[in-house]
PDB file of N, CA and C in Angstrom:
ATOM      1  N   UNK A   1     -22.694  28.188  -1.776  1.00  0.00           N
ATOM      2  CA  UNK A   1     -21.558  28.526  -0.938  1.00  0.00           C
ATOM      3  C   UNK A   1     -21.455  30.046  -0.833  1.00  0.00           C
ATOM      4  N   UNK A   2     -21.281  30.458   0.613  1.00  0.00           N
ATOM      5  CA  UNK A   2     -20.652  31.970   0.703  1.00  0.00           C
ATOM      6  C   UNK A   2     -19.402  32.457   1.020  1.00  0.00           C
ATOM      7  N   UNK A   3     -18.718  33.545   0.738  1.00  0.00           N
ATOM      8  CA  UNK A   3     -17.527  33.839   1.012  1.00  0.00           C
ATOM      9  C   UNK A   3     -18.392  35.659   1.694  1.00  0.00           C
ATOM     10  N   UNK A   4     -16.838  35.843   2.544  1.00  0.00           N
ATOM     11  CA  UNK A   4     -17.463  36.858   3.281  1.00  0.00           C
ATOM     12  C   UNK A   4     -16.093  37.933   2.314  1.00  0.00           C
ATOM     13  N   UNK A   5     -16.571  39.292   2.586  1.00  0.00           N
ATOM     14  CA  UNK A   5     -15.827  40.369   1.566  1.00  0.00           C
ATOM     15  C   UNK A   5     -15.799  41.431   2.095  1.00  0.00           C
ATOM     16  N   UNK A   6     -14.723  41.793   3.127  1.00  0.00           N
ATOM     17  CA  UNK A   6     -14.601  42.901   3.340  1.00  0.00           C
ATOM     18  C   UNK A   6     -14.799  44.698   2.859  1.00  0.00           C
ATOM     19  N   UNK A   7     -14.895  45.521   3.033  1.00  0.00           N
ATOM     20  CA  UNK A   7     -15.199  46.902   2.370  1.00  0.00           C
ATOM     21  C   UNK A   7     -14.832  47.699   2.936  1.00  0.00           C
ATOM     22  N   UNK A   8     -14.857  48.473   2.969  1.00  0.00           N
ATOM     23  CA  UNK A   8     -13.880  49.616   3.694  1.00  0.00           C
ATOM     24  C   UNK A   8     -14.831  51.293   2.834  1.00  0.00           C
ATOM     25  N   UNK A   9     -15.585  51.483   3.691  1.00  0.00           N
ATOM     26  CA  UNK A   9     -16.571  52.968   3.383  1.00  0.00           C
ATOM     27  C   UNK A   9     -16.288  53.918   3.907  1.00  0.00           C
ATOM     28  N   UNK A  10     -16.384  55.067   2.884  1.00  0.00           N
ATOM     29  CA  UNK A  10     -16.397  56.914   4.106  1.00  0.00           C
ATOM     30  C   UNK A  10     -17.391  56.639   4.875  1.00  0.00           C
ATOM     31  N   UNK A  11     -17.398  57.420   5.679  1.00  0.00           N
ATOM     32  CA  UNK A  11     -18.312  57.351   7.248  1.00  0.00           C
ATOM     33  C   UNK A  11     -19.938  57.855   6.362  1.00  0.00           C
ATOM     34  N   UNK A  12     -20.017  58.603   5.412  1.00  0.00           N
ATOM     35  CA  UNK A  12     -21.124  59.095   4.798  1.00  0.00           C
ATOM     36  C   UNK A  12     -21.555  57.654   3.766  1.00  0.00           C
ATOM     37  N   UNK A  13     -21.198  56.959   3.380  1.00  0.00           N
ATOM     38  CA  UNK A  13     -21.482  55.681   2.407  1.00  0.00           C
ATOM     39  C   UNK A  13     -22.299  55.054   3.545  1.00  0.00           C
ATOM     40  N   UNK A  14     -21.360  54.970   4.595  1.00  0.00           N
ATOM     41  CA  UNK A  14     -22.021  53.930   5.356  1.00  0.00           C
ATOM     42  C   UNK A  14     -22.944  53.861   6.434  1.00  0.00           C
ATOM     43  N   UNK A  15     -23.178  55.194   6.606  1.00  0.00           N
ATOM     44  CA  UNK A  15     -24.786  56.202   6.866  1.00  0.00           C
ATOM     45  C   UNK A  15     -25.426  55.656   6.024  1.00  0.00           C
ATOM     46  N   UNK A  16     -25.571  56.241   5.074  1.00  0.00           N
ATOM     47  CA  UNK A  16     -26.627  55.476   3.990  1.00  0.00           C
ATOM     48  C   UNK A  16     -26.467  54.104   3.941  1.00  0.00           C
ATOM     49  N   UNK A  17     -26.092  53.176   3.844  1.00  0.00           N
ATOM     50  CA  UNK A  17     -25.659  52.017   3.682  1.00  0.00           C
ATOM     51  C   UNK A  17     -27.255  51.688   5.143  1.00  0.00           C
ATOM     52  N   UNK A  18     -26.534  51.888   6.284  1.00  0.00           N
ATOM     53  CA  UNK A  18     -27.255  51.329   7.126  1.00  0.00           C
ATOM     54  C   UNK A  18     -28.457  52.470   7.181  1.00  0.00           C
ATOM     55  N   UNK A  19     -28.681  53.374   6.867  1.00  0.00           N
ATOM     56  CA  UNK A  19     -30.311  53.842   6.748  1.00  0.00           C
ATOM     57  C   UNK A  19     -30.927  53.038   5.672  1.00  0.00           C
ATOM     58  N   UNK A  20     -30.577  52.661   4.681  1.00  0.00           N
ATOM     59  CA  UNK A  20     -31.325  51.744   3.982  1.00  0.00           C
ATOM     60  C   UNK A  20     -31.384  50.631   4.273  1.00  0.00           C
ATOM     61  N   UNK A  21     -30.504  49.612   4.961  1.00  0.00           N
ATOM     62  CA  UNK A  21     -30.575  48.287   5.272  1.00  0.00           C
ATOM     63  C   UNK A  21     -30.892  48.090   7.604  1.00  0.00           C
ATOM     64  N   UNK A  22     -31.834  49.238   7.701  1.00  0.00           N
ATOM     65  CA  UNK A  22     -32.503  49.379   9.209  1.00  0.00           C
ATOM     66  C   UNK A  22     -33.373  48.582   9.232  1.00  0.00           C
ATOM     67  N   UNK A  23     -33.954  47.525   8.317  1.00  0.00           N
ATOM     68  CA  UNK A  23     -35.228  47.039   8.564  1.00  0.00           C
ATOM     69  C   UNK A  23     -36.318  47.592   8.573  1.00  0.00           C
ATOM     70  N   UNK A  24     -36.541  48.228   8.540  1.00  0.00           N
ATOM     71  CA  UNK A  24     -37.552  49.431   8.247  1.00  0.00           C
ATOM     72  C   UNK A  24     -37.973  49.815   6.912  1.00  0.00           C
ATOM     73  N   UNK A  25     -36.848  49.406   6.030  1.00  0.00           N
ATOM     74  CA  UNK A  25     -36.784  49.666   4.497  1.00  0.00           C
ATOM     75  C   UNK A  25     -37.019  48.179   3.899  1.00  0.00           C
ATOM     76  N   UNK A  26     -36.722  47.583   3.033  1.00  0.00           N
ATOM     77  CA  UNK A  26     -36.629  46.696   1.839  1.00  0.00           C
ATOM     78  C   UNK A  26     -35.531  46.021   2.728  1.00  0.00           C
ATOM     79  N   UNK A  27     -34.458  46.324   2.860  1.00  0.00           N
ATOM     80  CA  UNK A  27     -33.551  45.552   3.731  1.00  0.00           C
ATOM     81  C   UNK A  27     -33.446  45.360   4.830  1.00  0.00           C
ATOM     82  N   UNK A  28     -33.113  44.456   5.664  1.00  0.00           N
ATOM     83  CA  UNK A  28     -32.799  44.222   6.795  1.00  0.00           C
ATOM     84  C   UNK A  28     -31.533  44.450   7.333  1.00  0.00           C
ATOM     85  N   UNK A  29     -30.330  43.888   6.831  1.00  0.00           N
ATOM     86  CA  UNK A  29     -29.222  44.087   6.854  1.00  0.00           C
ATOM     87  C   UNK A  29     -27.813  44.744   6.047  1.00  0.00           C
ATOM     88  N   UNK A  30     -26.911  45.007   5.821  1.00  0.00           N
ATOM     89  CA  UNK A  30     -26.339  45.623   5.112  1.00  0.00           C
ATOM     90  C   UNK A  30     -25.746  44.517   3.751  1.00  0.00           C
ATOM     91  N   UNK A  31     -26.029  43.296   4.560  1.00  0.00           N
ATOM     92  CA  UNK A  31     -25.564  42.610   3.535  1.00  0.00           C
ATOM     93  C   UNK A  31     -26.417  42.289   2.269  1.00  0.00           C
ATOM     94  N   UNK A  32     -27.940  42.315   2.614  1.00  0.00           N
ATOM     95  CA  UNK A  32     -28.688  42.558   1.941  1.00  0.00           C
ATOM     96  C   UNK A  32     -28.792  43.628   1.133  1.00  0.00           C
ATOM     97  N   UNK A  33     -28.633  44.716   1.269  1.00  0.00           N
ATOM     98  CA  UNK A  33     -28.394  45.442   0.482  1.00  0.00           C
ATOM     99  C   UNK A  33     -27.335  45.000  -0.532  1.00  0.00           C
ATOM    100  N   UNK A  34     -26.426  45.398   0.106  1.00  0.00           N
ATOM    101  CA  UNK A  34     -25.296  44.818  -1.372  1.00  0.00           C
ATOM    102  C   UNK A  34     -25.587  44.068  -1.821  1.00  0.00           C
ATOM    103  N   UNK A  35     -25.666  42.659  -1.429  1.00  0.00           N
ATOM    104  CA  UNK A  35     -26.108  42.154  -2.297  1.00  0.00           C
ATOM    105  C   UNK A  35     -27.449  42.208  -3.719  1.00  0.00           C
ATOM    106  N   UNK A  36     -28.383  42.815  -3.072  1.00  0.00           N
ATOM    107  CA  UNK A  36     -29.142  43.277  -4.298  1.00  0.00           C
ATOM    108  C   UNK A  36     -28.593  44.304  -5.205  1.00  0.00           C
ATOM    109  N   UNK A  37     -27.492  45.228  -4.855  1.00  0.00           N
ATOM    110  CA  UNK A  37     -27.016  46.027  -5.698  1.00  0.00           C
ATOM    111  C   UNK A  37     -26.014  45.523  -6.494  1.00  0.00           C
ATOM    112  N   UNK A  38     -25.396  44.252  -6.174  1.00  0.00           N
ATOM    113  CA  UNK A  38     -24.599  43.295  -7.153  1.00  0.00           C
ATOM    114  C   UNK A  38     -25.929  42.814  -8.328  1.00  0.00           C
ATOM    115  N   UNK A  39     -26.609  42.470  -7.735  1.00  0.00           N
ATOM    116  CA  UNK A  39     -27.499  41.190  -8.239  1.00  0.00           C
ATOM    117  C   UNK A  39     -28.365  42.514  -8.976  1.00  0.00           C
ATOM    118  N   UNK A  40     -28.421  44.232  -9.425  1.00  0.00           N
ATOM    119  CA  UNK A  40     -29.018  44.852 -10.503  1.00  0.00           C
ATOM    120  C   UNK A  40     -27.791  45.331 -11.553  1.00  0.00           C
ATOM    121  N   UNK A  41     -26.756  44.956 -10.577  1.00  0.00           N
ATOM    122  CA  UNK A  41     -25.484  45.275 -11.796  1.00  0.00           C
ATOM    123  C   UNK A  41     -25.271  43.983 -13.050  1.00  0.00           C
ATOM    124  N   UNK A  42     -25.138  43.213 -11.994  1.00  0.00           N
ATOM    125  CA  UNK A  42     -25.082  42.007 -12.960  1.00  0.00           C
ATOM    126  C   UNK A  42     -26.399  41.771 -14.101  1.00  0.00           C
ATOM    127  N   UNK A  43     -27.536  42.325 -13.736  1.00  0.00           N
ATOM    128  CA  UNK A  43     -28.516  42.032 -14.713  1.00  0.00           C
ATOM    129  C   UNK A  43     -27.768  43.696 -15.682  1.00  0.00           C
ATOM    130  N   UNK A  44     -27.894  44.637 -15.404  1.00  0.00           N
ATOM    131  CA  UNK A  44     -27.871  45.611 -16.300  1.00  0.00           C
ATOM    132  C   UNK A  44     -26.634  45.031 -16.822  1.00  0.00           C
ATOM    133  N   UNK A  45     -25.551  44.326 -16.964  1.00  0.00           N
ATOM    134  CA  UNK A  45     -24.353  43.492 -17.327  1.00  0.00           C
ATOM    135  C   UNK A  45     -25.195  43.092 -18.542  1.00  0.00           C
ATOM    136  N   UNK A  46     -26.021  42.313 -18.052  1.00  0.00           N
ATOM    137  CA  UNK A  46     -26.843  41.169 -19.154  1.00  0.00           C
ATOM    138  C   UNK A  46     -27.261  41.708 -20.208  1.00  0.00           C
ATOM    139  N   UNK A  47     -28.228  42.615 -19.823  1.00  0.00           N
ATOM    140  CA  UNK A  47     -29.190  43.901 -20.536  1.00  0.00           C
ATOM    141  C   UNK A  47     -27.828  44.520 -21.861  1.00  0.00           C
ATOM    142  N   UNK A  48     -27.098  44.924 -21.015  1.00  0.00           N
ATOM    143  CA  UNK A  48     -25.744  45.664 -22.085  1.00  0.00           C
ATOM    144  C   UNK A  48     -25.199  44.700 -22.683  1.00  0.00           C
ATOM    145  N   UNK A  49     -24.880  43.602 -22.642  1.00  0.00           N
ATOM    146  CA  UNK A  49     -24.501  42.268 -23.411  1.00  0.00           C
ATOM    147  C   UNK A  49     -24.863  41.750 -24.608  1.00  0.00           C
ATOM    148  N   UNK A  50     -26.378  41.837 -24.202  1.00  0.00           N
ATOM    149  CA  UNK A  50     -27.436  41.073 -24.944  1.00  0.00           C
ATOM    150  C   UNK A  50     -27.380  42.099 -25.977  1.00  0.00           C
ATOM    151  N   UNK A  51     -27.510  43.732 -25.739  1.00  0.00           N
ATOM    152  CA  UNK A  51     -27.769  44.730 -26.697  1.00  0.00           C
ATOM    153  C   UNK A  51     -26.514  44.748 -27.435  1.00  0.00           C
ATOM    154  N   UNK A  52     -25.279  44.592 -27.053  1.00  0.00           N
ATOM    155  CA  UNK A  52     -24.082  44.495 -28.351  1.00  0.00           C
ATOM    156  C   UNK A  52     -24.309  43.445 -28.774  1.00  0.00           C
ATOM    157  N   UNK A  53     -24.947  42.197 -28.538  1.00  0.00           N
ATOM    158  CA  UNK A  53     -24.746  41.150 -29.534  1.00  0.00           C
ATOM    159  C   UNK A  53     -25.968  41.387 -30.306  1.00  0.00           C
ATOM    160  N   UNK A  54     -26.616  42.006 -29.994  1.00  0.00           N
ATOM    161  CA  UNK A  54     -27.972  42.234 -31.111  1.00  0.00           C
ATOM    162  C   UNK A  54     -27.353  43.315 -32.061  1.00  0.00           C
ATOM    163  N   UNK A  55     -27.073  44.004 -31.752  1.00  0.00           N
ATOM    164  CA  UNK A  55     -26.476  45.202 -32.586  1.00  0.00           C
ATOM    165  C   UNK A  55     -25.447  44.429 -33.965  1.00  0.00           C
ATOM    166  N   UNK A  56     -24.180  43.578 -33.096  1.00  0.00           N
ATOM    167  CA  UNK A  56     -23.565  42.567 -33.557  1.00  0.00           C
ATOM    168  C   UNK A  56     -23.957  42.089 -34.874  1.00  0.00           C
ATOM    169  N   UNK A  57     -24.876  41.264 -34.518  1.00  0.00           N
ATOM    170  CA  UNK A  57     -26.402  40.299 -35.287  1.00  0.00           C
ATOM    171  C   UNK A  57     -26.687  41.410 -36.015  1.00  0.00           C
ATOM    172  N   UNK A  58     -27.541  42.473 -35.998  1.00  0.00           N
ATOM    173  CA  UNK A  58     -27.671  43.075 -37.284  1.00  0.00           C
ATOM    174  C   UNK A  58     -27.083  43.880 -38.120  1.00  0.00           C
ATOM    175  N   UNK A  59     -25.210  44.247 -37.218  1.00  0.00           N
ATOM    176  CA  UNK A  59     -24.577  44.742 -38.333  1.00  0.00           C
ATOM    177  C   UNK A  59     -24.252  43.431 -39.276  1.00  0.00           C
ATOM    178  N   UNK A  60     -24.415  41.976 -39.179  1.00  0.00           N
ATOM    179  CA  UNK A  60     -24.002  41.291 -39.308  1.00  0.00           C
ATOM    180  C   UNK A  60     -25.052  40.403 -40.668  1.00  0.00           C
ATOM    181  N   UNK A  61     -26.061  40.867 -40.283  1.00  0.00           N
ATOM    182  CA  UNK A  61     -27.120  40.552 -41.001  1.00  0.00           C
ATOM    183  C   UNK A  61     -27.523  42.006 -42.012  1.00  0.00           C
ATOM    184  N   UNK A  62     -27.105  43.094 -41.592  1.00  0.00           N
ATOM    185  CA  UNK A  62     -26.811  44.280 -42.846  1.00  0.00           C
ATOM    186  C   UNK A  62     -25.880  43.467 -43.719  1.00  0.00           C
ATOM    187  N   UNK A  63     -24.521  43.576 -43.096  1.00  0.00           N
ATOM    188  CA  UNK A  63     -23.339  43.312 -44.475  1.00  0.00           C
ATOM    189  C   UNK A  63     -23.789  41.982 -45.484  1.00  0.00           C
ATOM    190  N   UNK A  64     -25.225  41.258 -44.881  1.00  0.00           N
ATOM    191  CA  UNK A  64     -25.468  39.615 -45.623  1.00  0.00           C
ATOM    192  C   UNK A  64     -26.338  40.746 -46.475  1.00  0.00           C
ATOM    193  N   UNK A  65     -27.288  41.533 -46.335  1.00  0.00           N
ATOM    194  CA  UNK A  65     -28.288  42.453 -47.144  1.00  0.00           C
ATOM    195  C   UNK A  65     -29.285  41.514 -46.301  1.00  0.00           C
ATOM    196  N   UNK A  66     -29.177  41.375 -45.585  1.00  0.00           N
ATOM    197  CA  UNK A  66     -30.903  40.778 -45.103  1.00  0.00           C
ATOM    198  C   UNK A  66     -31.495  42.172 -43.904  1.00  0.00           C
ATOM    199  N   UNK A  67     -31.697  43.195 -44.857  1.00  0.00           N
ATOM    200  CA  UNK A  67     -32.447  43.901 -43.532  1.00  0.00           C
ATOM    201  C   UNK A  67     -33.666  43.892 -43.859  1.00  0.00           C
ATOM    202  N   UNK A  68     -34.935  44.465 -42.625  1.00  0.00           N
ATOM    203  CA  UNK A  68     -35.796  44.444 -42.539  1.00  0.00           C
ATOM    204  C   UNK A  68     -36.420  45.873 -43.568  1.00  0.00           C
ATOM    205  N   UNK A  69     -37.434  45.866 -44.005  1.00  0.00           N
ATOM    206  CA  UNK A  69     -38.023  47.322 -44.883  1.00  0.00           C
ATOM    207  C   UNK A  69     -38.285  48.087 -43.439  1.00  0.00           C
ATOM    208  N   UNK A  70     -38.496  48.964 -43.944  1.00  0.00           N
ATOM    209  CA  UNK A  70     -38.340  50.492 -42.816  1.00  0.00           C
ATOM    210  C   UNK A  70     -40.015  50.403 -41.784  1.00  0.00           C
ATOM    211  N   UNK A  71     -40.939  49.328 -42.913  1.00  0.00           N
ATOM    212  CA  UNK A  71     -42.483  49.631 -41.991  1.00  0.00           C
ATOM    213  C   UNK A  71     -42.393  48.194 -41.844  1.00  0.00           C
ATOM    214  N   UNK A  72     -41.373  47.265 -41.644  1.00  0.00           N
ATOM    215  CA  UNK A  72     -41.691  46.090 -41.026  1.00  0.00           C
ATOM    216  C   UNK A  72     -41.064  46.498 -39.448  1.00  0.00           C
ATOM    217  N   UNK A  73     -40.028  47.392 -39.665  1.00  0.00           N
ATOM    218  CA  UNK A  73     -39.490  48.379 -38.108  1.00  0.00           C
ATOM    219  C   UNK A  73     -40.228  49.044 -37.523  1.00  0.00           C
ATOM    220  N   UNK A  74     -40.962  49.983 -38.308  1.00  0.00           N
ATOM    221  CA  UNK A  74     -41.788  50.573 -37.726  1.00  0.00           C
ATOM    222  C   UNK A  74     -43.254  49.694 -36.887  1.00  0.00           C
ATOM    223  N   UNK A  75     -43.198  48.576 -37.803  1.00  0.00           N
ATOM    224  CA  UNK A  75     -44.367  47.872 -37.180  1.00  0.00           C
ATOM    225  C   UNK A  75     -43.813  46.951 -35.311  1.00  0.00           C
ATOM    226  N   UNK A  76     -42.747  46.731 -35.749  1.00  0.00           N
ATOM    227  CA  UNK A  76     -42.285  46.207 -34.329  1.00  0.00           C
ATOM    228  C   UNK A  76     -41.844  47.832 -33.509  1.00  0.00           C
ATOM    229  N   UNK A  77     -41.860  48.598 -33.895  1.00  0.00           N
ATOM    230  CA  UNK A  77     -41.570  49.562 -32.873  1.00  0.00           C
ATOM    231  C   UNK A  77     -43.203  50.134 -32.375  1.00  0.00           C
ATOM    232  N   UNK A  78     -44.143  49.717 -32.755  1.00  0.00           N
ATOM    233  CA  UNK A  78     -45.226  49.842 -32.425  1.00  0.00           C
ATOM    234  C   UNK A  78     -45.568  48.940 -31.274  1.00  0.00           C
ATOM    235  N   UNK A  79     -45.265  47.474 -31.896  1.00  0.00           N
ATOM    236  CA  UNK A  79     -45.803  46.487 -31.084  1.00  0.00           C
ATOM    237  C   UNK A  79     -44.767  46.961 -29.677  1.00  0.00           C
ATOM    238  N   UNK A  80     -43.705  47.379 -29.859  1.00  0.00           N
ATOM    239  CA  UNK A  80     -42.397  47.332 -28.418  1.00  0.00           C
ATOM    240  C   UNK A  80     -43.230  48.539 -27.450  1.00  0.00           C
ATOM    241  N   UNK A  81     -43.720  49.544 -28.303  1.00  0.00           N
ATOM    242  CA  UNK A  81     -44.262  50.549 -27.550  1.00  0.00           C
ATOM    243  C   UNK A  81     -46.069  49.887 -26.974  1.00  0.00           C
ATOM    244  N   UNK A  82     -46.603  48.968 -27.731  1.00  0.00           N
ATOM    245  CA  UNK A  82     -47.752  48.522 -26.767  1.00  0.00           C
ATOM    246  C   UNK A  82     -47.274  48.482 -25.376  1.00  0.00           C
ATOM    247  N   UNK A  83     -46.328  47.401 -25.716  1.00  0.00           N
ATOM    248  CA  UNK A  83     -46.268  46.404 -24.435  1.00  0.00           C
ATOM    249  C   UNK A  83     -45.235  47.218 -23.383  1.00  0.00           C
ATOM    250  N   UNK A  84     -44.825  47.973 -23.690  1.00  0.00           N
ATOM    251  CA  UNK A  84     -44.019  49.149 -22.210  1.00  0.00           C
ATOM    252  C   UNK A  84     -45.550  50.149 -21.613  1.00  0.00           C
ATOM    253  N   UNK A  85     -46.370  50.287 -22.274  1.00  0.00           N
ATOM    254  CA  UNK A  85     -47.508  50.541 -21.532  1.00  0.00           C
ATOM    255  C   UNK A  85     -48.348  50.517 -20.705  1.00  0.00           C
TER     256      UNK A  85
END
């Protein structure tokens, strides 16, 4: 289902707005655009979510004493840095 959502832009937003959504670019329309700029907020939402509940989880798993030794970290900060390569 869609609902339609009014906006209301300075005359300069919405220059850009429609130079990026000319078809010519990645977008076609303006609605397209926004919408993909909802749909990277909502993931970076996720991304920031996920990272306080991990944080969460291991202040949580400090106060139990279950932490990891310093070169079992270092060994996953190795493996994290392969794979962004």
């Amino acid at each position: 289902m869609t609902s339609s959502l009014h906006v209301s832009l300075p005359d300069e937003m919405r220059a850009f707005v429609d130079m990026r959504a000319n078809g010519k670019n990645q977008y076609t329309t303006p609605s397209e655009y926004v919408r993909a700029l909802i749909r990277e907020d909502m993931a970076r939402e996720e991304d920031r979510l996920y990272a306080v509940r991990s944080l969460l989880r291991a202040e949580q798993e400090f106060r139990r004493g279950e932490m990891l030794p310093l070169t079992a970290l270092d060994e996953i900060d190795a493996e994290l840095d392969k794979e962004l390569r």
